[in-house]
N, C-alpha and C. Protein backbone atom coordinates (compact mmCIF):
# COMPACT_ATOMS: atom_id res chain seq x y z
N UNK A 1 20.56 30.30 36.91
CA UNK A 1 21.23 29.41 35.98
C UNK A 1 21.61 28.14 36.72
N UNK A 2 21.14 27.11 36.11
CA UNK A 2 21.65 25.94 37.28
C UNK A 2 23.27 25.27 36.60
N UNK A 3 23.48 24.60 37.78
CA UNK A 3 24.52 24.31 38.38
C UNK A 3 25.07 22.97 37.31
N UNK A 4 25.67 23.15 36.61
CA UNK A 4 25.78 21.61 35.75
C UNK A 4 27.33 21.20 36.35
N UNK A 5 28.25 21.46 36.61
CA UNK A 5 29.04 20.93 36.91
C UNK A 5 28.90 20.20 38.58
N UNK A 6 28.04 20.49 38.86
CA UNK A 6 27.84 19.90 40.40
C UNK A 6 27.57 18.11 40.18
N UNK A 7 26.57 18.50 38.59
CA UNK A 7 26.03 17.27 38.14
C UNK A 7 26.80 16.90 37.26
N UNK A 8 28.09 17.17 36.76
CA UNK A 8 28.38 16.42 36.16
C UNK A 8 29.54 15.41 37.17
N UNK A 9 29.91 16.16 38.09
CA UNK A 9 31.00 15.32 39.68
C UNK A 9 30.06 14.46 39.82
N UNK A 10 28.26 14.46 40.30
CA UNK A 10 28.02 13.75 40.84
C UNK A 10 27.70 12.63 39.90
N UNK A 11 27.54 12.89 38.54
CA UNK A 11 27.58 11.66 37.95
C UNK A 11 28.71 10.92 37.39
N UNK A 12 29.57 11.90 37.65
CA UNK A 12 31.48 11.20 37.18
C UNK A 12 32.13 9.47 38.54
N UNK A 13 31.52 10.30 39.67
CA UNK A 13 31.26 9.20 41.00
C UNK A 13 30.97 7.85 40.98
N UNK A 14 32.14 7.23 41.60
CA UNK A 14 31.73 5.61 41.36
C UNK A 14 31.04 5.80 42.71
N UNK A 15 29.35 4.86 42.78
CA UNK A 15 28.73 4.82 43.70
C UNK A 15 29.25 3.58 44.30
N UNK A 16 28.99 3.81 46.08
CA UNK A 16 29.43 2.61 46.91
C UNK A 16 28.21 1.27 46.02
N UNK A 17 29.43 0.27 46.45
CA UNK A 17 28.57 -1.31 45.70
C UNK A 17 28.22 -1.63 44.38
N UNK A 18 28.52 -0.35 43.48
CA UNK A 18 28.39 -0.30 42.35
C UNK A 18 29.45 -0.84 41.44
N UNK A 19 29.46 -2.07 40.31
CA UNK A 19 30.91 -2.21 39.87
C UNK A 19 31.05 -1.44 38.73
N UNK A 20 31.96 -1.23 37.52
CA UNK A 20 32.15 -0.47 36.76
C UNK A 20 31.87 -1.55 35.81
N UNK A 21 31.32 -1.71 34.33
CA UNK A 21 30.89 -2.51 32.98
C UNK A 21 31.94 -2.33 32.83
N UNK A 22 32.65 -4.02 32.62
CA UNK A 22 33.63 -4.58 32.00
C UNK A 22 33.57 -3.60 30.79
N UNK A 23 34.71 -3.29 30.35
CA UNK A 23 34.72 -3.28 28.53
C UNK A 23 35.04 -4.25 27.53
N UNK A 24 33.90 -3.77 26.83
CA UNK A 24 33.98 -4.85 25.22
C UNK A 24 34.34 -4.84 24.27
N UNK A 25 34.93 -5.71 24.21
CA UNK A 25 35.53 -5.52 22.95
C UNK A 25 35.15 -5.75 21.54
N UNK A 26 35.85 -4.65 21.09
CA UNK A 26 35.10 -4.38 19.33
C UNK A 26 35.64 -5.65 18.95
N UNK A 27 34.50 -5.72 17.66
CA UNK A 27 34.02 -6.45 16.69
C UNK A 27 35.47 -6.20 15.52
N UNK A 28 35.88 -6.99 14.78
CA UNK A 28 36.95 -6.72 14.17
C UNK A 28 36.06 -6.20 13.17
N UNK A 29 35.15 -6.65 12.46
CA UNK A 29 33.97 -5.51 11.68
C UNK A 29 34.01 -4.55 11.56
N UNK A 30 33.98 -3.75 13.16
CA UNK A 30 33.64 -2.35 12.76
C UNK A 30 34.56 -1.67 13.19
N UNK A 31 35.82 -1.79 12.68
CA UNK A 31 36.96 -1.29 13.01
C UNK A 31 37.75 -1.20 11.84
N UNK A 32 37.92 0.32 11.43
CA UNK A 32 38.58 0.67 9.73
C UNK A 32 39.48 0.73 9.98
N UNK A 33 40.03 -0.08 8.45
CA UNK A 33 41.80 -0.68 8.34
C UNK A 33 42.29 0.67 8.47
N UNK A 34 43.85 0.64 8.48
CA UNK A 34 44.35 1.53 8.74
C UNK A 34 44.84 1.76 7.39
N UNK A 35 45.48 2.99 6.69
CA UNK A 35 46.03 3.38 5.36
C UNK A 35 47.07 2.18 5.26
N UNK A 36 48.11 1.92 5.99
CA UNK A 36 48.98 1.08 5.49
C UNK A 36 48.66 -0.54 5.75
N UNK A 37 47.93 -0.93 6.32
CA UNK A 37 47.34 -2.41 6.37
C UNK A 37 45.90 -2.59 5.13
N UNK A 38 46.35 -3.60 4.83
CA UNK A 38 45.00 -4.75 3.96
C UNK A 38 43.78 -4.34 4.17
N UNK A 39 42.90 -4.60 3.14
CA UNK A 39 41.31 -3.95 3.46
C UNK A 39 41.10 -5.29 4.71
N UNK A 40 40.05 -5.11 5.43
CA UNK A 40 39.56 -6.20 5.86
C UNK A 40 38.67 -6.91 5.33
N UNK A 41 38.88 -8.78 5.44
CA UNK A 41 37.97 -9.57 4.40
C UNK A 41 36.73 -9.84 4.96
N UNK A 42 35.63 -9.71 4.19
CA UNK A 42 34.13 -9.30 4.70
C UNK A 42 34.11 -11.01 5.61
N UNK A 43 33.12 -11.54 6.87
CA UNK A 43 33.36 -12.06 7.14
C UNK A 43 32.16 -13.71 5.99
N UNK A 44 32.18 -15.18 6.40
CA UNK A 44 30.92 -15.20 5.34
C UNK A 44 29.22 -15.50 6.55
N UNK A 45 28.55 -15.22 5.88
CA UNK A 45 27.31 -15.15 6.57
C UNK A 45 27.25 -16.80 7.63
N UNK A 46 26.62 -15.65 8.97
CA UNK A 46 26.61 -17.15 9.92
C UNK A 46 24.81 -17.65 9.24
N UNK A 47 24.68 -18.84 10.01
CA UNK A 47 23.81 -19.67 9.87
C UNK A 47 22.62 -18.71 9.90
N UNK A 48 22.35 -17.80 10.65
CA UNK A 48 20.94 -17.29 11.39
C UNK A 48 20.48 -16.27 10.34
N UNK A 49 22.03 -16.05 9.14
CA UNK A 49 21.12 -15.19 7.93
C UNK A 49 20.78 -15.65 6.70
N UNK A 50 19.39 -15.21 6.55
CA UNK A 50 18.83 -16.32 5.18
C UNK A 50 19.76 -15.92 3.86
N UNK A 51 19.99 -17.16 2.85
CA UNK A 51 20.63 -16.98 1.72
C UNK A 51 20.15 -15.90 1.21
N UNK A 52 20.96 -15.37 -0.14
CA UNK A 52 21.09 -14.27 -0.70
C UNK A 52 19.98 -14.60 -2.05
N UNK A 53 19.29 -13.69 -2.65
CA UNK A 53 18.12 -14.44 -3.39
C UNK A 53 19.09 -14.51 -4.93
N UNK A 54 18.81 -15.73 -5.35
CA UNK A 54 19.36 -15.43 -6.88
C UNK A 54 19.02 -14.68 -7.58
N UNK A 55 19.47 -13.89 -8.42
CA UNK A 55 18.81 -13.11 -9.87
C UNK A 55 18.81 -14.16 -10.96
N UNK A 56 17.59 -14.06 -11.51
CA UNK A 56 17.52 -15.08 -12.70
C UNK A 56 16.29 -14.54 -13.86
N UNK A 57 16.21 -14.71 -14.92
CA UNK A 57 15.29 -14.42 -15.77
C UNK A 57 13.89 -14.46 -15.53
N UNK A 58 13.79 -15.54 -14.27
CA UNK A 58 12.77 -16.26 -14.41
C UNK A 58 12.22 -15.35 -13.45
N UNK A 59 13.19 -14.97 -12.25
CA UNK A 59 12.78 -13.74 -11.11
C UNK A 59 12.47 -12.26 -11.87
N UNK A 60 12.66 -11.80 -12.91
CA UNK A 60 12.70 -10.78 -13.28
C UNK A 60 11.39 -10.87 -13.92
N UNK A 61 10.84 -11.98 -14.62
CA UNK A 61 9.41 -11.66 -15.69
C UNK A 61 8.58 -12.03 -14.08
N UNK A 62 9.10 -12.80 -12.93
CA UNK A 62 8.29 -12.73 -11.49
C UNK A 62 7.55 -11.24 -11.26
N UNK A 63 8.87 -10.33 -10.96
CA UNK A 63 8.96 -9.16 -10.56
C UNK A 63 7.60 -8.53 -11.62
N UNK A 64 8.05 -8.88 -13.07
CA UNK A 64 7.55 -7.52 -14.17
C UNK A 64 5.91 -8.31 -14.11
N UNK A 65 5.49 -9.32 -13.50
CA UNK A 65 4.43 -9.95 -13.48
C UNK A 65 3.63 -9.30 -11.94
N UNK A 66 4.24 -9.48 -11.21
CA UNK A 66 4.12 -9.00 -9.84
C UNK A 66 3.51 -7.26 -9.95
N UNK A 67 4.32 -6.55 -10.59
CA UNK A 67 4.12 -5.41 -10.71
C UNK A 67 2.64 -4.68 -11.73
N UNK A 68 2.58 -5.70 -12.83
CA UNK A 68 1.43 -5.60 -13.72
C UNK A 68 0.14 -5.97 -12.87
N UNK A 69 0.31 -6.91 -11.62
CA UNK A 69 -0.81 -7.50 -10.93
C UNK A 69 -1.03 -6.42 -10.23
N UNK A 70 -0.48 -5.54 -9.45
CA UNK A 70 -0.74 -4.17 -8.46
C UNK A 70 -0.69 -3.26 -9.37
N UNK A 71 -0.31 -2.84 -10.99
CA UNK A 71 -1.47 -2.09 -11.57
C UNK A 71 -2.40 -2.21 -11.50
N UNK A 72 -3.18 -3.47 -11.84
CA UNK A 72 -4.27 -3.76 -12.40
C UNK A 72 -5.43 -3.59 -10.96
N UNK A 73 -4.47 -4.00 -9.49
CA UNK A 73 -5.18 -3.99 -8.47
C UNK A 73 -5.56 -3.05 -8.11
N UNK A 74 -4.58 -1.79 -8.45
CA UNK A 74 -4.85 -0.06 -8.03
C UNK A 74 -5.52 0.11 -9.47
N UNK A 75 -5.92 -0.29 -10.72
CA UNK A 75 -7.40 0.00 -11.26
C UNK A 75 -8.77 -0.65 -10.91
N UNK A 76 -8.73 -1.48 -10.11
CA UNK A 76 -9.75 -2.28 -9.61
C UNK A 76 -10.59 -1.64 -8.40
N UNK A 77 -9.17 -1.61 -7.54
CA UNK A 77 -9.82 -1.04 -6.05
C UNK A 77 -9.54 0.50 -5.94
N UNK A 78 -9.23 1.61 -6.23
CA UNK A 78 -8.89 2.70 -6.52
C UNK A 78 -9.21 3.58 -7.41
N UNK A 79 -10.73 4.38 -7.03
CA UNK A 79 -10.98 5.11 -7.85
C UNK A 79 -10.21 6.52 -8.15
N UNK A 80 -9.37 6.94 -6.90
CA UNK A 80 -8.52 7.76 -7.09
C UNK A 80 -7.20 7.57 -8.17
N UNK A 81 -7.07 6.64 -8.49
CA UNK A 81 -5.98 6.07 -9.30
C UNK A 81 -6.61 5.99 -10.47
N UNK A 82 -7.61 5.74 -10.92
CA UNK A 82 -8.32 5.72 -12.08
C UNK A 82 -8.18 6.93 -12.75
N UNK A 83 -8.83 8.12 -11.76
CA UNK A 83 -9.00 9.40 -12.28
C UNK A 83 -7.50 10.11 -12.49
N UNK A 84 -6.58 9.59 -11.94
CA UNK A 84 -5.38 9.87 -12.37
C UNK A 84 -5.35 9.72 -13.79
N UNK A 85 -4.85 8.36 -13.62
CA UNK A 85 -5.00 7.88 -14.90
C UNK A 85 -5.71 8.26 -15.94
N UNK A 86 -7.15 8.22 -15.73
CA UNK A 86 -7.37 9.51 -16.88
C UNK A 86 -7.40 10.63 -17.91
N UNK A 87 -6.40 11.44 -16.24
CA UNK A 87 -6.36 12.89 -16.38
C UNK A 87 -4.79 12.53 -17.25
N UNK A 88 -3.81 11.75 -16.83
CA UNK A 88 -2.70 11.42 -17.66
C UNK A 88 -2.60 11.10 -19.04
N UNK A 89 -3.34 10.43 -19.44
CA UNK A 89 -4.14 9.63 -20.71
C UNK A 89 -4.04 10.63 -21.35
N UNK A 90 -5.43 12.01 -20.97
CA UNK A 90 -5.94 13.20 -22.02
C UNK A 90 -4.84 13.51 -21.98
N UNK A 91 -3.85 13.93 -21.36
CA UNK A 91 -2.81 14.99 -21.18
C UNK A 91 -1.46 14.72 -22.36
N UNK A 92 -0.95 13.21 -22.08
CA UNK A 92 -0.06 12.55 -22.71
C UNK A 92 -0.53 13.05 -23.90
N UNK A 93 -1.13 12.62 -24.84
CA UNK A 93 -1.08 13.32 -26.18
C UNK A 93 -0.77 14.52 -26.50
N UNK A 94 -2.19 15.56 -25.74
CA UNK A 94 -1.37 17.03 -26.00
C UNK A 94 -0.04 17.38 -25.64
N UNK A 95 0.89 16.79 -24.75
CA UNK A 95 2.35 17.43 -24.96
C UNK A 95 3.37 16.86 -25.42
N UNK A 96 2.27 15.58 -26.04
CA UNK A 96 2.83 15.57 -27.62
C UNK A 96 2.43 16.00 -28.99
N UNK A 97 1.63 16.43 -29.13
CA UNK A 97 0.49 17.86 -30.43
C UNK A 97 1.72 18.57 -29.99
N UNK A 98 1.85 18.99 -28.80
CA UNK A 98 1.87 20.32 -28.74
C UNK A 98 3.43 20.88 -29.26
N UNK A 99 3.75 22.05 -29.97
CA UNK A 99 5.17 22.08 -30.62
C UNK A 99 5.88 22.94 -29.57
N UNK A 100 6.65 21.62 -28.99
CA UNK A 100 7.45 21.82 -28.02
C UNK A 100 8.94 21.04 -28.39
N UNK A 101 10.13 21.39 -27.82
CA UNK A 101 11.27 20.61 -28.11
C UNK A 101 11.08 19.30 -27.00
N UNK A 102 11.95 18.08 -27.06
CA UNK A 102 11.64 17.06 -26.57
C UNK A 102 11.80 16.72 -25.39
N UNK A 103 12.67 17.79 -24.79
CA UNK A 103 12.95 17.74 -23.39
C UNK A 103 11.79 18.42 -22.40
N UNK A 104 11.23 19.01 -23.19
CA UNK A 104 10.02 19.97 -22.69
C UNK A 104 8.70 19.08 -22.67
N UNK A 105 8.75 18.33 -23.64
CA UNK A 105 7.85 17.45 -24.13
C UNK A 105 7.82 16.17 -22.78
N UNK A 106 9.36 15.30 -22.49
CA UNK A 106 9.71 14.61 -21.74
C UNK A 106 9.55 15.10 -20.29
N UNK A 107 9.88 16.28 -20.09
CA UNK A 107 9.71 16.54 -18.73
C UNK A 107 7.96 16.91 -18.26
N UNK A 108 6.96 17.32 -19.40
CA UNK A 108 5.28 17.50 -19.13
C UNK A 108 5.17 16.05 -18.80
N UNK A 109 5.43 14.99 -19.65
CA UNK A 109 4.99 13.68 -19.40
C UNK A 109 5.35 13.06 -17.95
N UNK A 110 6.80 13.33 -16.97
CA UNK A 110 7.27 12.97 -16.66
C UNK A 110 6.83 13.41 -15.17
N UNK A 111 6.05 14.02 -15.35
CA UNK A 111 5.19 15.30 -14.13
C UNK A 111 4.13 14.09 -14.45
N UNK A 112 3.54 14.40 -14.99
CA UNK A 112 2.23 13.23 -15.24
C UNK A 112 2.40 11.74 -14.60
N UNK A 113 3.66 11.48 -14.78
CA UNK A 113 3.67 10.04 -14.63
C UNK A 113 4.34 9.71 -13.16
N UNK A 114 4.69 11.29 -12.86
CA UNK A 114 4.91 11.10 -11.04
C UNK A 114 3.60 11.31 -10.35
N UNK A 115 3.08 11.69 -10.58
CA UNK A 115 1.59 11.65 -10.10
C UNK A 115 0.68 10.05 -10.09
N UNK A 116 0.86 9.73 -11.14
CA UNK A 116 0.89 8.15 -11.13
C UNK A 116 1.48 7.38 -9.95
N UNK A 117 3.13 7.89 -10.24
CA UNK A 117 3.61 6.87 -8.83
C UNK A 117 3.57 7.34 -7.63
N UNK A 118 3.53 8.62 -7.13
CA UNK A 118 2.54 9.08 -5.77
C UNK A 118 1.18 8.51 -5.17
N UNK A 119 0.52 8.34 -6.49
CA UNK A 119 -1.09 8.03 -5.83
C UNK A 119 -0.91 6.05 -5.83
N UNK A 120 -0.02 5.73 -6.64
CA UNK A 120 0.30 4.34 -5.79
C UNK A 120 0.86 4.49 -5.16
N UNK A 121 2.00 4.92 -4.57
CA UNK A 121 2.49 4.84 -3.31
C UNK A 121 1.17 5.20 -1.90
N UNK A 122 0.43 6.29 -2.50
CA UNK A 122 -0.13 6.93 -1.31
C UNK A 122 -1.49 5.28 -1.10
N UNK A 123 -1.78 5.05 -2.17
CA UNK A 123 -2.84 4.13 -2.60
C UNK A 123 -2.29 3.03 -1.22
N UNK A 124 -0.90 2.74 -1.69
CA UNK A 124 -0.37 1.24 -0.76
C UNK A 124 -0.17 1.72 0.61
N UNK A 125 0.09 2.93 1.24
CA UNK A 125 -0.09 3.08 2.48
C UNK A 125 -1.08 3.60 3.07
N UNK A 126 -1.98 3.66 2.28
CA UNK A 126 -3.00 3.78 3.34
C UNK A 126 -4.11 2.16 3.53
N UNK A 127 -3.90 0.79 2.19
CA UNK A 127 -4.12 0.10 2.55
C UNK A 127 -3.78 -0.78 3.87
N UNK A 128 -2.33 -0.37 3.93
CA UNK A 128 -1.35 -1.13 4.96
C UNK A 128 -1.78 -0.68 5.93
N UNK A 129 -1.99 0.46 6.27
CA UNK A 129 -2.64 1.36 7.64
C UNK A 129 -3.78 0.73 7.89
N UNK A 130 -4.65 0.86 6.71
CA UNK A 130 -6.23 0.09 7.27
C UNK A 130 -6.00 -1.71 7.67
N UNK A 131 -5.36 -2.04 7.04
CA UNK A 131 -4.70 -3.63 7.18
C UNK A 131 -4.19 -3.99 8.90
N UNK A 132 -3.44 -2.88 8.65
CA UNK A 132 -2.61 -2.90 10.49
C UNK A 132 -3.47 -2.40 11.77
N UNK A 133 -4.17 -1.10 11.39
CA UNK A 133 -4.95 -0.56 11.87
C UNK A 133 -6.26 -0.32 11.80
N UNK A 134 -7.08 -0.90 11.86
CA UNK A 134 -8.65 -0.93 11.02
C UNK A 134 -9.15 0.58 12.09
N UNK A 135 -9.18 -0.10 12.94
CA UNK A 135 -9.54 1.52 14.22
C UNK A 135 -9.09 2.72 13.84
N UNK A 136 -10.27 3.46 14.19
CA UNK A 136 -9.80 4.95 13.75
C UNK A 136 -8.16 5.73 15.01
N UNK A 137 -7.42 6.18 14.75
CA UNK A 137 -6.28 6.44 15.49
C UNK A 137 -5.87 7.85 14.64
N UNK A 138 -5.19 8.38 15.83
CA UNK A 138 -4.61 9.94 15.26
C UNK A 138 -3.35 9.84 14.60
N UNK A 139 -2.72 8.81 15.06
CA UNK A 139 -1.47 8.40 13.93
C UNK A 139 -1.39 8.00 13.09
N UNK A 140 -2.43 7.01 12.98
CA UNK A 140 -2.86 6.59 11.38
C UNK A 140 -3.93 7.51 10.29
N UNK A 141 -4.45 8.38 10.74
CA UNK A 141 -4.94 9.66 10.29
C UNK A 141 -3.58 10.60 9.69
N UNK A 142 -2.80 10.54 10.49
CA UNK A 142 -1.45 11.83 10.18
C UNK A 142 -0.95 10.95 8.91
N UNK A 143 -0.63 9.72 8.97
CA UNK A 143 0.20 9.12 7.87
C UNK A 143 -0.56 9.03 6.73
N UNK A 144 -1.98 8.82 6.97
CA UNK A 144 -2.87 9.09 5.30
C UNK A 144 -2.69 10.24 4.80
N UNK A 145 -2.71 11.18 5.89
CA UNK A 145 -2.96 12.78 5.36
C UNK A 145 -1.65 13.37 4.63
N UNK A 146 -0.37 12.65 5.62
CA UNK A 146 0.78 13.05 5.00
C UNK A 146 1.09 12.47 3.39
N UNK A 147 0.86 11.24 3.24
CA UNK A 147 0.70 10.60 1.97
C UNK A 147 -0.16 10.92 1.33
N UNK A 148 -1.15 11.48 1.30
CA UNK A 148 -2.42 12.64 0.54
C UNK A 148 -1.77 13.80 0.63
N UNK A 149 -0.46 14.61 1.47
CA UNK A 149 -0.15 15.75 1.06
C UNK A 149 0.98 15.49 -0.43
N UNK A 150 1.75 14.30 -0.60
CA UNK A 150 2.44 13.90 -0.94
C UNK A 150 2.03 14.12 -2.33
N UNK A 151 0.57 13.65 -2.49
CA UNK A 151 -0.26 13.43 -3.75
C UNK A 151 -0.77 14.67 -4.38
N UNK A 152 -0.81 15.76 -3.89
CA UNK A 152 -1.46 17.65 -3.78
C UNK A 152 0.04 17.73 -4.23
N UNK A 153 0.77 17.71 -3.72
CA UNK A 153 2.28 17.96 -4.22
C UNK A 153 2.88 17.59 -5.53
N UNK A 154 2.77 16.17 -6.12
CA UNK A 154 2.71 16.02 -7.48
C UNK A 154 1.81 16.73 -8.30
N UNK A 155 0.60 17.03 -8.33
CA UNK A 155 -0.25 18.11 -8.68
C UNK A 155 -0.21 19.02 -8.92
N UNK A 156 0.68 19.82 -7.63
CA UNK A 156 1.02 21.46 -7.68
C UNK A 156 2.62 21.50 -8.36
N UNK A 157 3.50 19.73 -8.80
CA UNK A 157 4.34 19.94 -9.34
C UNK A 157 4.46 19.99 -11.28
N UNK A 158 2.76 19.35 -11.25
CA UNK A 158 2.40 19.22 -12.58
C UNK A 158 2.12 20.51 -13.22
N UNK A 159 1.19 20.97 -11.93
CA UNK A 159 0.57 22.42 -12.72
C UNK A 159 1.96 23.55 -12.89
N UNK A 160 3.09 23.12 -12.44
CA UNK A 160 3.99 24.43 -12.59
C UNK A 160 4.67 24.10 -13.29
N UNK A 161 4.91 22.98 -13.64
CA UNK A 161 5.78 22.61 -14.79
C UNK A 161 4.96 22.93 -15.89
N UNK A 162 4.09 22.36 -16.23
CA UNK A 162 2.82 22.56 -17.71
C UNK A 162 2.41 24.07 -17.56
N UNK A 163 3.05 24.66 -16.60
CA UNK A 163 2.19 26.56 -16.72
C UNK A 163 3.76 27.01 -17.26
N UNK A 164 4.81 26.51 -17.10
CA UNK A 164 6.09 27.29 -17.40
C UNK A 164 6.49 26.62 -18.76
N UNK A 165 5.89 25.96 -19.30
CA UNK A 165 5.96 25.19 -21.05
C UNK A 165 5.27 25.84 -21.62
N UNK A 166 4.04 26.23 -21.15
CA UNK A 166 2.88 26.70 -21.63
C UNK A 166 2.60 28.42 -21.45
N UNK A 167 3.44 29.16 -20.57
CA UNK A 167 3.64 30.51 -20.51
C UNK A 167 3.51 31.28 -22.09
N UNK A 168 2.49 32.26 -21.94
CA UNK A 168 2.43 33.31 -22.82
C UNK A 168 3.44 33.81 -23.74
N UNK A 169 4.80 33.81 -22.92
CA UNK A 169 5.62 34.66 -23.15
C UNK A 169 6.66 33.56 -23.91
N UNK A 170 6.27 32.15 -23.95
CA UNK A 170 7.07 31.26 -24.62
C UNK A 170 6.61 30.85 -25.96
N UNK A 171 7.26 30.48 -26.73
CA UNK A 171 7.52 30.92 -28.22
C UNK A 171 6.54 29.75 -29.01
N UNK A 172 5.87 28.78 -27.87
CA UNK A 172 4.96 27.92 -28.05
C UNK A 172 4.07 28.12 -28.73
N UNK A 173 3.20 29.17 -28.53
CA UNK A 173 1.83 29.35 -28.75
C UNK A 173 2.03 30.21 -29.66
N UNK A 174 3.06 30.92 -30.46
CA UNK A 174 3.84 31.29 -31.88
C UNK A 174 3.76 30.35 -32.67
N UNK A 175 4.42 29.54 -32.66
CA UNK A 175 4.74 27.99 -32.95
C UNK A 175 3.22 27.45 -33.44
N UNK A 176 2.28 27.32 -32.35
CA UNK A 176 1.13 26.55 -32.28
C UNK A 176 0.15 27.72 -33.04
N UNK A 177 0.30 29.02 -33.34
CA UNK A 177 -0.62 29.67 -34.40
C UNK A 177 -0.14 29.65 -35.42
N UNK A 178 1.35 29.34 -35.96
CA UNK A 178 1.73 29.42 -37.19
C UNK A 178 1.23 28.16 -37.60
N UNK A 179 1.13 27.29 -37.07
CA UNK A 179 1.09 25.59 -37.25
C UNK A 179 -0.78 25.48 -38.00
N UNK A 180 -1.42 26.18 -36.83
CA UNK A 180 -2.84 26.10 -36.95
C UNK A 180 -2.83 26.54 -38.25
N UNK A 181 -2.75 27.94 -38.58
CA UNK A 181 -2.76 28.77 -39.93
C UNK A 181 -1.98 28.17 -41.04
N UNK A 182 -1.15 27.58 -41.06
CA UNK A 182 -0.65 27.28 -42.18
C UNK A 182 0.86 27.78 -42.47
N UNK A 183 1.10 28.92 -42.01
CA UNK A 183 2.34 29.37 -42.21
C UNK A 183 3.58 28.78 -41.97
């Protein structure tokens, strides 16, 4: 068993010629008021930090413009996003056919439409990787793969949600033969 207190004397030791680091003093920042004193007043931004961005109408149809342009870019360059999309498309209707209450209804769609925002997310990092990294690398391999596990995961969260709406034993497919027949 080794010896830690031997090492902790010998590192407690002021070495010959060695001086000791002044201490510094805190930042009035990061030092919480006390219960009976004043909050402290935030200080205002020095020169070296850029202004604060306005919110304005005009930034917001920016944003909702911005965002319609990287749909349209992940249907352009992204055939994996397509076939999403697709598979969302057929789906969206049937679990709405299908006679379900609306929360059941809301949460099938809502599986669907995370799968959507997975395979853009996974879509935008693996451009950025090829962008940063064009060379093949084992770290930039792990981060596609992890963001492709990311994407198997919305998938396996779709199929268990739409198998537990859709279970035998739920009053659905009662529902959906009385409906068919007439009754």
């Amino acid at each position: 068993m080794p010896n830690f207190s031997r090492n902790i004397r010998f590192l407690s030791r002021s070495r010959p010629g060695r001086t000791q680091p002044a201490e510094k003093e805190i930042p009035a920042s990061f030092v919480r008021p006390a219960a009976h004193s004043p909050a402290v007043v935030p200080t205002p931004p020095s020169e070296n930090e850029p202004p604060l961005k306005r919110r304005s109408f005009i930034n917001f149809f920016s944003s909702i413009r911005y965002s319609i342009d990287g749909f349209f870019a992940a249907l352009k360059h992204e055939p994996s996003f397509r076939e999403d999309l697709i598979f969302a498309l057929l789906l969206v209707p049937l679990a709405i056919i299908l006679p379900l209450n609306a929360v059941s209804t809301a949460l099938m769609i809502a599986s669907l439409i995370l799968i959507l925002i997975v395979e853009l997310l996974n879509s935008a990092i693996e451009w950025v990787i090829d962008y940063i990294r064009p060379e093949i690398h084992p770290l930039a391999k792990r981060i596609k793969d992890m963001a492709s596990a990311a994407v198997f995961l919305s998938y396996i969260n779709c199929v268990v949600i739409w198998a537990i709406m859709l279970w035998p034993s739920n009053t659905v497919w009662q529902r959906l033969g009385d409906m068919l027949t007439g009754r």
